[in-house]
N, C-alpha and C. Protein backbone atom coordinates (compact mmCIF):
# COMPACT_ATOMS: atom_id res chain seq x y z
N UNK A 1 0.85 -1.16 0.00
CA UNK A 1 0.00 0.00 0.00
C UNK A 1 0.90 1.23 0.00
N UNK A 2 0.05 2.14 -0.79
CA UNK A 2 1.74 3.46 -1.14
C UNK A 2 0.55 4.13 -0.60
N UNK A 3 1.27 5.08 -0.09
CA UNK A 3 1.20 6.73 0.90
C UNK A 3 -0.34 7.32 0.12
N UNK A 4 -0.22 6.97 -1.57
CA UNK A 4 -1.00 7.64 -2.30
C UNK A 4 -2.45 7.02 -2.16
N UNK A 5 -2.02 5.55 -2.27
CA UNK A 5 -3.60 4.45 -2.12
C UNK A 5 -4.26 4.64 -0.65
N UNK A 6 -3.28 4.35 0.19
CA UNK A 6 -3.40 4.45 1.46
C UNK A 6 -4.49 5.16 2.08
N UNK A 7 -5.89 4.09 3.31
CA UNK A 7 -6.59 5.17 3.66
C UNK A 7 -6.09 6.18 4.36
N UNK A 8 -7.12 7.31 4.63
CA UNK A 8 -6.29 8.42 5.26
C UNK A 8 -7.01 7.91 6.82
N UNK A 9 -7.65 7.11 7.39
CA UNK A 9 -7.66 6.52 8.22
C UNK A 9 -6.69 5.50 8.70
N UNK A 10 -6.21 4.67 7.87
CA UNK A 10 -4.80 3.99 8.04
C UNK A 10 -3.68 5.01 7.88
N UNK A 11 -3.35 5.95 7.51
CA UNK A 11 -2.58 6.75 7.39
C UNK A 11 -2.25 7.09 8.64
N UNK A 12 -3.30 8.02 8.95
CA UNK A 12 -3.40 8.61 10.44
C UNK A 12 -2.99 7.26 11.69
N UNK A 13 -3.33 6.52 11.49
CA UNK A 13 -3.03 5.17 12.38
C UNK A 13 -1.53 4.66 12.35
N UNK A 14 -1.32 4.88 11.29
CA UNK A 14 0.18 4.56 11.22
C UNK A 14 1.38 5.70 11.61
N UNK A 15 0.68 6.85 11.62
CA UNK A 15 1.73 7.76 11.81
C UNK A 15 1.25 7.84 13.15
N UNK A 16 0.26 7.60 13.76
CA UNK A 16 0.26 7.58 15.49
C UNK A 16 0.92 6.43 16.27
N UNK A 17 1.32 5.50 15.37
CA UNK A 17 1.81 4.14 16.04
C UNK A 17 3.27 4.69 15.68
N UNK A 18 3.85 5.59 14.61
CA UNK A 18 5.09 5.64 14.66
C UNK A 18 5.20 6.74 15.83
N UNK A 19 4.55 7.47 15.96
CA UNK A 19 5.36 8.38 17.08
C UNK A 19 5.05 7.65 18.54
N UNK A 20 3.97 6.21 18.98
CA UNK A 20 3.84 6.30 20.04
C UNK A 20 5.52 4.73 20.30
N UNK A 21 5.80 4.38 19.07
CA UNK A 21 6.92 3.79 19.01
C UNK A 21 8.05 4.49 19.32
N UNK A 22 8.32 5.40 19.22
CA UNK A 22 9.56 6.14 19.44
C UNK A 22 10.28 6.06 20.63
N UNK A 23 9.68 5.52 22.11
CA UNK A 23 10.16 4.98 23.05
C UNK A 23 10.82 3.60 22.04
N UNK A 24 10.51 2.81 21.08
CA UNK A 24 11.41 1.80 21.38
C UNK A 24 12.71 2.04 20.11
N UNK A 25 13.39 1.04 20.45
CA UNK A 25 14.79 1.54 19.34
C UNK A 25 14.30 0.96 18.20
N UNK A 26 14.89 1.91 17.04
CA UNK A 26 14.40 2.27 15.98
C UNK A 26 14.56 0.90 14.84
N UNK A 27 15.29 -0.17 14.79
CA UNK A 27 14.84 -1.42 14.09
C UNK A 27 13.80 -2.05 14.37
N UNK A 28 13.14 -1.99 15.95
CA UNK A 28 12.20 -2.77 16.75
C UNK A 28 10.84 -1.93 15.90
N UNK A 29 11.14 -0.49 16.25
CA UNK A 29 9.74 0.46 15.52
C UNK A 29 9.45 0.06 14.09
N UNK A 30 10.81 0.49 13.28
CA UNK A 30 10.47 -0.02 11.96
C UNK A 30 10.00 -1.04 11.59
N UNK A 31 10.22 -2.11 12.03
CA UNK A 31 10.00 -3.82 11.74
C UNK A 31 8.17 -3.49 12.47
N UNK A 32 7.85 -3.48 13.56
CA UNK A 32 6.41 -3.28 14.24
C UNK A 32 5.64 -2.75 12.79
N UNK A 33 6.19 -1.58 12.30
CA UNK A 33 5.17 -0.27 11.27
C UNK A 33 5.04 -1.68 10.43
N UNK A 34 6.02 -2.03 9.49
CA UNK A 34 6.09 -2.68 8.55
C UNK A 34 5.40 -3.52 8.71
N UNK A 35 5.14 -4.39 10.10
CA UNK A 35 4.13 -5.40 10.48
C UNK A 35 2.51 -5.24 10.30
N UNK A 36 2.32 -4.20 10.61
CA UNK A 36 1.47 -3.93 10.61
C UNK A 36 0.23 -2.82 9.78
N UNK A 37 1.58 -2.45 8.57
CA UNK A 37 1.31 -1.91 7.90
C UNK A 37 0.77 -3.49 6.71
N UNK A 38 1.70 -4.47 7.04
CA UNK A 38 1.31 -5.26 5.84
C UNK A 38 -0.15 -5.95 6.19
N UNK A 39 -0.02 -6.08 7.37
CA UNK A 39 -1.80 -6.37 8.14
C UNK A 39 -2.78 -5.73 7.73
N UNK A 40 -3.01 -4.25 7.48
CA UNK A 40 -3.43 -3.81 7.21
C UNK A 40 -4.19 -3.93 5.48
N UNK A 41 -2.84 -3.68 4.40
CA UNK A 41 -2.84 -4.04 3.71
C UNK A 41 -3.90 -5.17 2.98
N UNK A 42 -3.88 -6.30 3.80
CA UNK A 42 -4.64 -7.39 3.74
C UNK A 42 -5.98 -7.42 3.90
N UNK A 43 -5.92 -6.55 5.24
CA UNK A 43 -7.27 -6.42 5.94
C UNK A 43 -8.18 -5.10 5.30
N UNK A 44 -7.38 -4.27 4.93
CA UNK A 44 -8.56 -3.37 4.43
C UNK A 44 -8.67 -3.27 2.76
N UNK A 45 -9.46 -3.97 1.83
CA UNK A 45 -9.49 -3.93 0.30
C UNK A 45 -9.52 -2.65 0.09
N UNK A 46 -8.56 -2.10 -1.20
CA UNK A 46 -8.84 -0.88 -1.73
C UNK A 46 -10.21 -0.18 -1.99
N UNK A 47 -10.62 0.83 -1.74
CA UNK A 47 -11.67 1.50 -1.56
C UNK A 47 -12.75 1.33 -0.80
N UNK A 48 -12.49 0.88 0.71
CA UNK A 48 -12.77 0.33 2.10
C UNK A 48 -13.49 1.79 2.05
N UNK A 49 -14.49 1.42 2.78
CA UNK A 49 -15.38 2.64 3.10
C UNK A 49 -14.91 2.70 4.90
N UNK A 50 -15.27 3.53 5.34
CA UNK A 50 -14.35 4.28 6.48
C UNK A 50 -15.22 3.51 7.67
N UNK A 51 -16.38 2.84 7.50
CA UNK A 51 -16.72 1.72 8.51
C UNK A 51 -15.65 0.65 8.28
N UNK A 52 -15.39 0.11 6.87
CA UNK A 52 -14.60 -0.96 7.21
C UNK A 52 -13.36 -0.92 7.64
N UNK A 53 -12.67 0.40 7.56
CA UNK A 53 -11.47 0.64 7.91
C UNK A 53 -11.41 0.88 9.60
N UNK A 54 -12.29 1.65 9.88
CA UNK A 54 -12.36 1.46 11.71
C UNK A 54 -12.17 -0.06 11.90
N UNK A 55 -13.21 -0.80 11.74
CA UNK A 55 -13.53 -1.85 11.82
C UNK A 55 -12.47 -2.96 11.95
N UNK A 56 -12.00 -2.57 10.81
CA UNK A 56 -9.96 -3.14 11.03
C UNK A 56 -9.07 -2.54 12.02
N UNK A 57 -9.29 -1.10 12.11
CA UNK A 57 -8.14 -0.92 13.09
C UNK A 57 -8.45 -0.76 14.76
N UNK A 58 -10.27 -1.29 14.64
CA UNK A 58 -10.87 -1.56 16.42
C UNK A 58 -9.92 -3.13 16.72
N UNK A 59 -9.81 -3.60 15.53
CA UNK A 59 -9.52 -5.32 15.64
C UNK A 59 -7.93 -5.29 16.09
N UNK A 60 -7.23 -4.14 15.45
CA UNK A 60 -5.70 -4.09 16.10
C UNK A 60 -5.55 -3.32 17.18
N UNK A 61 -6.92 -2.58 17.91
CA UNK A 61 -6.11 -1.76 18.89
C UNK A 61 -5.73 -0.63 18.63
N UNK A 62 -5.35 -0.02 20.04
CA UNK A 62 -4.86 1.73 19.96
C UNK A 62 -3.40 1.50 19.97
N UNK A 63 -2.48 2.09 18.88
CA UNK A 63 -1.11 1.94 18.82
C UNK A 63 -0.39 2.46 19.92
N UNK A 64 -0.85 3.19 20.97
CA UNK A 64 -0.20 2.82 22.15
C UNK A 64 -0.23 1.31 22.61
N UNK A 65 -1.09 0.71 22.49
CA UNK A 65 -1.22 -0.41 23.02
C UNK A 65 -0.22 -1.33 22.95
N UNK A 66 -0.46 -1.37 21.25
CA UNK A 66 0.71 -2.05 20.45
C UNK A 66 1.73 -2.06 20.72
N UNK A 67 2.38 -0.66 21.10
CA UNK A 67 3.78 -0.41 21.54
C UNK A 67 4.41 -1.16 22.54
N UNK A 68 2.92 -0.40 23.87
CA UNK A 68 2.97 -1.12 24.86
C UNK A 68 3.73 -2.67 25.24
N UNK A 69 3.20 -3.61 24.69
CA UNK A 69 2.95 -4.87 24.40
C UNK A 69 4.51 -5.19 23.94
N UNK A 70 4.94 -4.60 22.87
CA UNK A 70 6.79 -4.68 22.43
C UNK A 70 7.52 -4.45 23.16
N UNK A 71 7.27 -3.69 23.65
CA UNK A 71 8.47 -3.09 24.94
C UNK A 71 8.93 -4.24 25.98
N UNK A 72 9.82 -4.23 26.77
CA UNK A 72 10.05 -5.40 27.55
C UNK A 72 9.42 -5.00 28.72
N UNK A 73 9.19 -5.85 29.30
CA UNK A 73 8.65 -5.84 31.01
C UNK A 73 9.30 -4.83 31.86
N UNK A 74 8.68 -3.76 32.23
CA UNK A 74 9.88 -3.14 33.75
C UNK A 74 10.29 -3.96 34.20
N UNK A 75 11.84 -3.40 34.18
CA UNK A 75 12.76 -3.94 35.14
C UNK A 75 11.82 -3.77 36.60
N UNK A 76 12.59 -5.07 37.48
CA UNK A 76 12.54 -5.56 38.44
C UNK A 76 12.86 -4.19 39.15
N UNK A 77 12.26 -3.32 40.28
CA UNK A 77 12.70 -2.77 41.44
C UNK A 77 14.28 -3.80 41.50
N UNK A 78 15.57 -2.57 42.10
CA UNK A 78 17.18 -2.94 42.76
C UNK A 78 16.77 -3.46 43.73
N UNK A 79 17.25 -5.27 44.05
CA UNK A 79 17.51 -5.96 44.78
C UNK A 79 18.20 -5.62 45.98
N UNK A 80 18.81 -4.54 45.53
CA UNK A 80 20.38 -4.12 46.22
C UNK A 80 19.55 -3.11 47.50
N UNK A 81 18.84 -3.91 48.52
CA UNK A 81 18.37 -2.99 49.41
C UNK A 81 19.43 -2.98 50.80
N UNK A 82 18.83 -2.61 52.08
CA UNK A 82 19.80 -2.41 52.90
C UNK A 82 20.06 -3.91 53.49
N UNK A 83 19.66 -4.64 53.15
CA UNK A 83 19.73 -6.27 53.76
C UNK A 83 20.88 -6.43 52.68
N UNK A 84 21.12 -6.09 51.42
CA UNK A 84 22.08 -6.57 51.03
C UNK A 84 23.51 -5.26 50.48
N UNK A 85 23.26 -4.65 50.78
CA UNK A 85 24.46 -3.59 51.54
C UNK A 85 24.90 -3.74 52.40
N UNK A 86 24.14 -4.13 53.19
CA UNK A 86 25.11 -4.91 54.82
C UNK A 86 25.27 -6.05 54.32
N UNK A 87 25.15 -6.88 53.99
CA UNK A 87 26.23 -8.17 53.60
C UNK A 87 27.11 -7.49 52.96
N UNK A 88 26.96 -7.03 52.41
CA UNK A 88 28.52 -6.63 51.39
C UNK A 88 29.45 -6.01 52.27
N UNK A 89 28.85 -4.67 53.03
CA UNK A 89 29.76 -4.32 53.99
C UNK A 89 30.29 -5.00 54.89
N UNK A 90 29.99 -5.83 55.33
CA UNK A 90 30.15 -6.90 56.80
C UNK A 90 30.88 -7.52 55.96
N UNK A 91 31.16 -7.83 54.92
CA UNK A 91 31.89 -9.11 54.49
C UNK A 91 33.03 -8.61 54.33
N UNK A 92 33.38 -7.44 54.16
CA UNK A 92 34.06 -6.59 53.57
C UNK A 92 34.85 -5.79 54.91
N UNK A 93 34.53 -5.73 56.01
CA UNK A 93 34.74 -5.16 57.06
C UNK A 93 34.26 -5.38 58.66
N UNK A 94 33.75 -6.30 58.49
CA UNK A 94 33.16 -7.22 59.72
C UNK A 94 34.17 -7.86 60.10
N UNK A 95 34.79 -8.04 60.23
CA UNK A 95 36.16 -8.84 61.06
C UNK A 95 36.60 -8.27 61.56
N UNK A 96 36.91 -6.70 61.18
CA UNK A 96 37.05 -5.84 61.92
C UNK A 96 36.75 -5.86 63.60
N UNK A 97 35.57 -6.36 63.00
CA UNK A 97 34.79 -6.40 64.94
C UNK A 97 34.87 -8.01 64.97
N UNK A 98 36.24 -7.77 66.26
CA UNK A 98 36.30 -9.54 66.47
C UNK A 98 35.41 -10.58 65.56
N UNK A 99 35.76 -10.51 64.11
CA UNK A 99 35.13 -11.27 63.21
C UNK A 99 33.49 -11.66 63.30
N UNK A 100 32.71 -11.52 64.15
CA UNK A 100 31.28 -11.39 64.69
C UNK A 100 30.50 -10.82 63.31
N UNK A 101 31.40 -9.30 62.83
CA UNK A 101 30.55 -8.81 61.88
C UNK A 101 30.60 -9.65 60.38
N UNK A 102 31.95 -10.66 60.10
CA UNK A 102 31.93 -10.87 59.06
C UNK A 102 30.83 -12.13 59.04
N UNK A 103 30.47 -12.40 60.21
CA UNK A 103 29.93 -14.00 60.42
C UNK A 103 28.19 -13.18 60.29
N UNK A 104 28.33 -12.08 60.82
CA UNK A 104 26.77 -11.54 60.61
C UNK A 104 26.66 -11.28 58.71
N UNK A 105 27.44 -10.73 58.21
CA UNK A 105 27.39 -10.65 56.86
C UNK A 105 27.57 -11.72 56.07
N UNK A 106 27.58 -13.23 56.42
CA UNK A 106 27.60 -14.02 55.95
C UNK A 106 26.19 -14.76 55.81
N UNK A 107 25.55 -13.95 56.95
CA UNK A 107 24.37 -14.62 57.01
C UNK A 107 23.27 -14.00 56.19
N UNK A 108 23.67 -12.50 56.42
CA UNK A 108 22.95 -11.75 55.89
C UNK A 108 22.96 -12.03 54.59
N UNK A 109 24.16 -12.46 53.45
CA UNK A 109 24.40 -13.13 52.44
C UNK A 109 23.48 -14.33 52.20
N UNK A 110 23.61 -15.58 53.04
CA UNK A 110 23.19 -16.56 52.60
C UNK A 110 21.84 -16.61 52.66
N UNK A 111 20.91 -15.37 53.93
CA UNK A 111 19.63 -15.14 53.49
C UNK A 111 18.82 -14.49 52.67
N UNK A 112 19.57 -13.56 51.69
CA UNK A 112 19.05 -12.22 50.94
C UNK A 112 18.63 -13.57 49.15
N UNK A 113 18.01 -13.48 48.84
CA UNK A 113 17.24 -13.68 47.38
C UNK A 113 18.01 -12.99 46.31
N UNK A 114 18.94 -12.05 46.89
CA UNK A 114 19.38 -11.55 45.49
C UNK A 114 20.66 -11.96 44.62
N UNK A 115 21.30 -12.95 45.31
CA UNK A 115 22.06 -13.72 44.89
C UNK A 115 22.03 -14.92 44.46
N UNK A 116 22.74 -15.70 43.36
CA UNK A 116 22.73 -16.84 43.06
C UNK A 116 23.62 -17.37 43.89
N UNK A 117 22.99 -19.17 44.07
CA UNK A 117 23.92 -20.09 44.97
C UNK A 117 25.85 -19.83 44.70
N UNK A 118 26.18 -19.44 43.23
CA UNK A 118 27.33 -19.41 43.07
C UNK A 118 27.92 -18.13 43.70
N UNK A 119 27.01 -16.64 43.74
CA UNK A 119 27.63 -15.89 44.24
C UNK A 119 28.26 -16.19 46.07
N UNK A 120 26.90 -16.96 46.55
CA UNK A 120 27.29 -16.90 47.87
C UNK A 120 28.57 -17.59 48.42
N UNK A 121 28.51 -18.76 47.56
CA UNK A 121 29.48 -19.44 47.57
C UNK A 121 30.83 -18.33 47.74
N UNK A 122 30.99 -17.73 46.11
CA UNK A 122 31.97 -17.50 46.30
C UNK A 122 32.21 -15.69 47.48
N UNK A 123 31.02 -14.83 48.06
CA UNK A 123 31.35 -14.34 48.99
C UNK A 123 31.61 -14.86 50.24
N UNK A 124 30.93 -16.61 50.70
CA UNK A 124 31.77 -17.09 51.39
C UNK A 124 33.53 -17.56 51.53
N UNK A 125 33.89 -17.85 50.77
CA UNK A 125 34.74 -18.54 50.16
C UNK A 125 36.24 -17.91 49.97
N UNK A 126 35.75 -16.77 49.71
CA UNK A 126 37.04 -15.80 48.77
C UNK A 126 37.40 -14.74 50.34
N UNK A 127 38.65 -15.30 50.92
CA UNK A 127 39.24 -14.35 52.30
C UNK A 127 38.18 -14.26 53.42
N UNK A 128 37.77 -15.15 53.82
CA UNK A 128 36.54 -14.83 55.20
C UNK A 128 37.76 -14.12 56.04
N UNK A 129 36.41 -13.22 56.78
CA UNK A 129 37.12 -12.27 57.20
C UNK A 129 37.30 -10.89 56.78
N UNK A 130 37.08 -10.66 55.33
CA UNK A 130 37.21 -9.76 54.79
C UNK A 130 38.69 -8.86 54.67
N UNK A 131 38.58 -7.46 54.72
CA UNK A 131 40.02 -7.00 54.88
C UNK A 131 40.44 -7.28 56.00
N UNK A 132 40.10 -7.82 57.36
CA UNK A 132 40.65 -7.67 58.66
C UNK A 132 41.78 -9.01 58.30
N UNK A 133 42.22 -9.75 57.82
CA UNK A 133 43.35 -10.66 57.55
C UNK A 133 43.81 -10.03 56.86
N UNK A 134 44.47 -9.42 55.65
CA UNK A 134 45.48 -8.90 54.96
C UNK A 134 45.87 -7.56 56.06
N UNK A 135 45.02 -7.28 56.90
CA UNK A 135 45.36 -5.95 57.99
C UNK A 135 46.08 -6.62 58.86
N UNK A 136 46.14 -7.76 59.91
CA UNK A 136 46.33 -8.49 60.64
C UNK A 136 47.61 -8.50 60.14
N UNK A 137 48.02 -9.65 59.01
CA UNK A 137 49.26 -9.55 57.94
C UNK A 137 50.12 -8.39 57.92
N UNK A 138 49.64 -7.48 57.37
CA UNK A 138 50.92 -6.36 57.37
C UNK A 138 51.01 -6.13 58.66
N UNK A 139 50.11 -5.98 59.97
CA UNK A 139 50.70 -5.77 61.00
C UNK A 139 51.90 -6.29 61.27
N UNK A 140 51.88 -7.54 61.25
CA UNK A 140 52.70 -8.33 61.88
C UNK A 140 53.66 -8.40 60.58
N UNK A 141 53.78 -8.64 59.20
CA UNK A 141 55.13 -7.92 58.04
C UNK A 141 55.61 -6.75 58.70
N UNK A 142 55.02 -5.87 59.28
CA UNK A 142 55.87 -4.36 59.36
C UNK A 142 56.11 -4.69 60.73
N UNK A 143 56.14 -5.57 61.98
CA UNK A 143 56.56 -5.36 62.72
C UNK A 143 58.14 -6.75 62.49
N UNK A 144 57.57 -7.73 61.54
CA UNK A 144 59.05 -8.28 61.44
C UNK A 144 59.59 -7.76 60.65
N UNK A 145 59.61 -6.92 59.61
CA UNK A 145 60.52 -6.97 58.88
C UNK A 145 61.34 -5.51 59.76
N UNK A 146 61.64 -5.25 60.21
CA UNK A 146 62.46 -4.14 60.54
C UNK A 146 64.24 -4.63 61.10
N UNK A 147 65.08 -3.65 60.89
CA UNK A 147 66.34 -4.67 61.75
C UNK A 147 66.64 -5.01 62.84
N UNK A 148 67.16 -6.08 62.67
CA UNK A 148 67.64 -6.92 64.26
C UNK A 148 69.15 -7.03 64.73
N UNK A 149 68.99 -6.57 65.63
CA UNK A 149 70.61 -6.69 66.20
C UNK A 149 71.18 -7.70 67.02
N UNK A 150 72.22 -7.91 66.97
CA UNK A 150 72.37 -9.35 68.13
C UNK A 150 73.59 -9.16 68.59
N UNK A 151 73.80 -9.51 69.88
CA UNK A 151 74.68 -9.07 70.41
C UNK A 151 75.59 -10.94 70.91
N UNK A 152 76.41 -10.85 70.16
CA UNK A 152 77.13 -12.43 70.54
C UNK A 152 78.04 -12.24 71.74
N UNK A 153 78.13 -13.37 72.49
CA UNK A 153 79.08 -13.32 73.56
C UNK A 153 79.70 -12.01 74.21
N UNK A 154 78.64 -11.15 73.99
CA UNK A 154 79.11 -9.88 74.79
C UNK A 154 80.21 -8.86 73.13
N UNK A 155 80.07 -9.76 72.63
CA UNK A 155 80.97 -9.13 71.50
C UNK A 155 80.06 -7.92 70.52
N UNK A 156 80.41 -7.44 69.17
CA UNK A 156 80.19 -6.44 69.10
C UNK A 156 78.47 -7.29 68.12
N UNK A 157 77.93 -5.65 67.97
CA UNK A 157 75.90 -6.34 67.76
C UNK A 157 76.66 -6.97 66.22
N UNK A 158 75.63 -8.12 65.72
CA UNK A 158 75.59 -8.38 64.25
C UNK A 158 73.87 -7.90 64.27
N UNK A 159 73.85 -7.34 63.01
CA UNK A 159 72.86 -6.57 62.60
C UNK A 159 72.36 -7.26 60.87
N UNK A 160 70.95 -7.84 61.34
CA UNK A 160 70.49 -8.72 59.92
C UNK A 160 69.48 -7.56 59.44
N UNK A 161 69.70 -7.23 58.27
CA UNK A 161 68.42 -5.89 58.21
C UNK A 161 67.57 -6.35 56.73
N UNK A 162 66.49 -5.89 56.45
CA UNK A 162 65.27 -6.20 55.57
C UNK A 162 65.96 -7.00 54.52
N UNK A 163 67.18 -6.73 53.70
CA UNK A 163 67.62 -7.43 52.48
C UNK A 163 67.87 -8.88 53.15
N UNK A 164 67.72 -9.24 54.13
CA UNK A 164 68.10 -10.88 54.44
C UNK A 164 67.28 -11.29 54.05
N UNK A 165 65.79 -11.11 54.54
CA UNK A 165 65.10 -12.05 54.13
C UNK A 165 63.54 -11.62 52.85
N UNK A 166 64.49 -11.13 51.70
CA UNK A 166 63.89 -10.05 50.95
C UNK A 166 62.77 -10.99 49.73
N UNK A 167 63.36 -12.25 49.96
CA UNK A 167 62.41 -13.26 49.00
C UNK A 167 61.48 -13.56 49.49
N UNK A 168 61.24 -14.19 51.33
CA UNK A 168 60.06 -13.86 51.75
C UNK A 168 59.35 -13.26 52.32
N UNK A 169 59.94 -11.56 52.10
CA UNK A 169 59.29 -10.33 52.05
C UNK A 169 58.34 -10.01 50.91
N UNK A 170 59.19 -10.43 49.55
CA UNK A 170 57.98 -10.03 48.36
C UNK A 170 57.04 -10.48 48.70
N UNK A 171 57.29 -12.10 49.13
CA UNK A 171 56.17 -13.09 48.80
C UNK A 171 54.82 -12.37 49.83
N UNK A 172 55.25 -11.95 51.52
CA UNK A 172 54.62 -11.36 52.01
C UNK A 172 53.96 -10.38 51.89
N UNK A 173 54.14 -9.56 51.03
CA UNK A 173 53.68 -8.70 49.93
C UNK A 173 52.79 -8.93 49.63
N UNK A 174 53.23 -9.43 47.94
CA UNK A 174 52.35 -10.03 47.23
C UNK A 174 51.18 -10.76 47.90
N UNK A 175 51.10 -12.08 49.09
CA UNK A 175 50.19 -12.41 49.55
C UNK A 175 49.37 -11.22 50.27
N UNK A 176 49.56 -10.27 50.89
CA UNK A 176 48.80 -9.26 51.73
C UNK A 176 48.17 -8.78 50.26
N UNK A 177 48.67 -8.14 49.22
CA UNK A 177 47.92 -7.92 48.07
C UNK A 177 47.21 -8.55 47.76
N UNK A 178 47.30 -9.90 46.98
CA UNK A 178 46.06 -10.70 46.90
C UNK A 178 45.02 -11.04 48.05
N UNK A 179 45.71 -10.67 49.22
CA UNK A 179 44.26 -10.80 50.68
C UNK A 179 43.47 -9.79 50.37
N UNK A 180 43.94 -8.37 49.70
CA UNK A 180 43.42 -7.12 50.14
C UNK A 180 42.35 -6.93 48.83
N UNK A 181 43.05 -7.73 47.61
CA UNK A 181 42.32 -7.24 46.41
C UNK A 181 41.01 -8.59 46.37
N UNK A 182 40.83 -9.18 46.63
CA UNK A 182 40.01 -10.63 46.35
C UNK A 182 39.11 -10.02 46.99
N UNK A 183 38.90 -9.85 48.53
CA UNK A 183 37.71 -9.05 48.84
C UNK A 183 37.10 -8.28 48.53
N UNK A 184 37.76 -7.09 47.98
CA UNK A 184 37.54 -5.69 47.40
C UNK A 184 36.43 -6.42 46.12
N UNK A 185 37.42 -7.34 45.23
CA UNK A 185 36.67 -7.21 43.88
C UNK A 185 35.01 -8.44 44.15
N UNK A 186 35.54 -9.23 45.01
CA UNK A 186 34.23 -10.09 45.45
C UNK A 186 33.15 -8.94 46.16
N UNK A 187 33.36 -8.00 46.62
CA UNK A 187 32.15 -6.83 47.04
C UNK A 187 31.45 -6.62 46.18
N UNK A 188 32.55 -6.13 44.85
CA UNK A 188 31.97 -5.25 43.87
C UNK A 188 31.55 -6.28 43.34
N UNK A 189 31.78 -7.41 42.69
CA UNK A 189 31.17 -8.64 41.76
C UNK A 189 29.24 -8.68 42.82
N UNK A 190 29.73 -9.07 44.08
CA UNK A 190 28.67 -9.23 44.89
C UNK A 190 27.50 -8.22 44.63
N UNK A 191 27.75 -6.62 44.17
CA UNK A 191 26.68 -5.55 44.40
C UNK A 191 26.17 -5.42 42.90
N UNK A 192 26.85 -5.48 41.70
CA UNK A 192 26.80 -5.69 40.43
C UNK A 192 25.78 -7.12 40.11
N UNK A 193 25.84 -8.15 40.98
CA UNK A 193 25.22 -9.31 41.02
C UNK A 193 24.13 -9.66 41.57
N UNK A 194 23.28 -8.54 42.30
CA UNK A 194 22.57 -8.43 43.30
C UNK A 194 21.14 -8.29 42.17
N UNK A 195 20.46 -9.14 42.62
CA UNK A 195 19.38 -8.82 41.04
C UNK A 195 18.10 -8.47 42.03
């Protein structure tokens, strides 16, 4: 049907379904018009008197409707309420408090709906405890690694300082890093995951 044949009742119908389409993205709109332009087509014989053309377009509806109907479902209301902000935080900083809080954010975890079995898993799983172990760790790295003096048989001090034991210093390192970053990124995986 061309613009020219076209009733001016289908006309008007089609240019109200294109503007009430314009909420959706523009292959989804075009493909809908075209749909229903060829429906039309079918349904109303050339020189349709303007009962039969209502008549066809009572049978499709008000093109809001139509639209309506394409569009996807509202999103779900954020999962991510304060039941599961405190798990994340507690998991994340609950050890802090004689570990009590990470064991409360674990729970708070394993009861919240907004996670899959795999997430909990792995916010159980990945550093319990949260940052309070990689904190614990450097405490005790920065209080050994500093120098030591020794005093032999009254003789003069021998002095062992950080380069002695500098291989399992990195490593001490490096492990306090991976304590500090695994939690961090299991939070954020955790709040991103929260459906």
């Amino acid at each position: 049907m061309t613009t020219g044949t076209m009733h001016p009742l289908v006309r008007d119908y089609l240019d109200r379904l294109r503007r009430a389409g314009r909420r959706l993205p523009d292959r989804q709109r075009t493909e809908l018009v075209a749909e229903i332009e060829a429906h039309l087509e079918e349904a109303v014989p050339p020189g349709a008197s303007d009962a039969e053309v209502l008549t066809a377009l009572d049978r499709l509806g008000e093109p809001e409707d139509i639209v309506a109907a394409e569009q996807p479902s509202a999103p779900v209301d954020d999962a991510r309420g304060a039941h599961e902000w405190a798990a994340i935080f507690l998991l994340l900083f609950g050890g802090f408090l004689a570990g009590v809080g990470w064991l409360v954010g674990l729970i708070l975890l394993c009861s919240s709906r907004a996670w899959t079995t795999t997430d909990k898993l792995l916010g159980a799983l990945v550093v319990p405890g949260g940052l309070a172990l990689p904190f614990v760790l450097f405490a005790i790295a920065g209080t050994a690694s500093g120098e030591r003096c020794v005093s032999v048989n009254n003789g003069p001090e021998q002095c062992t300082g950080p380069g002695a034991g500098s291989g399992v210093q990195l490593l001490a390192v490096a492990l306090i890093v991976v304590l500090t970053v695994a939690p961090i990124a299991t939070a954020v995986h955790l709040a991103r995951r929260a459906r």
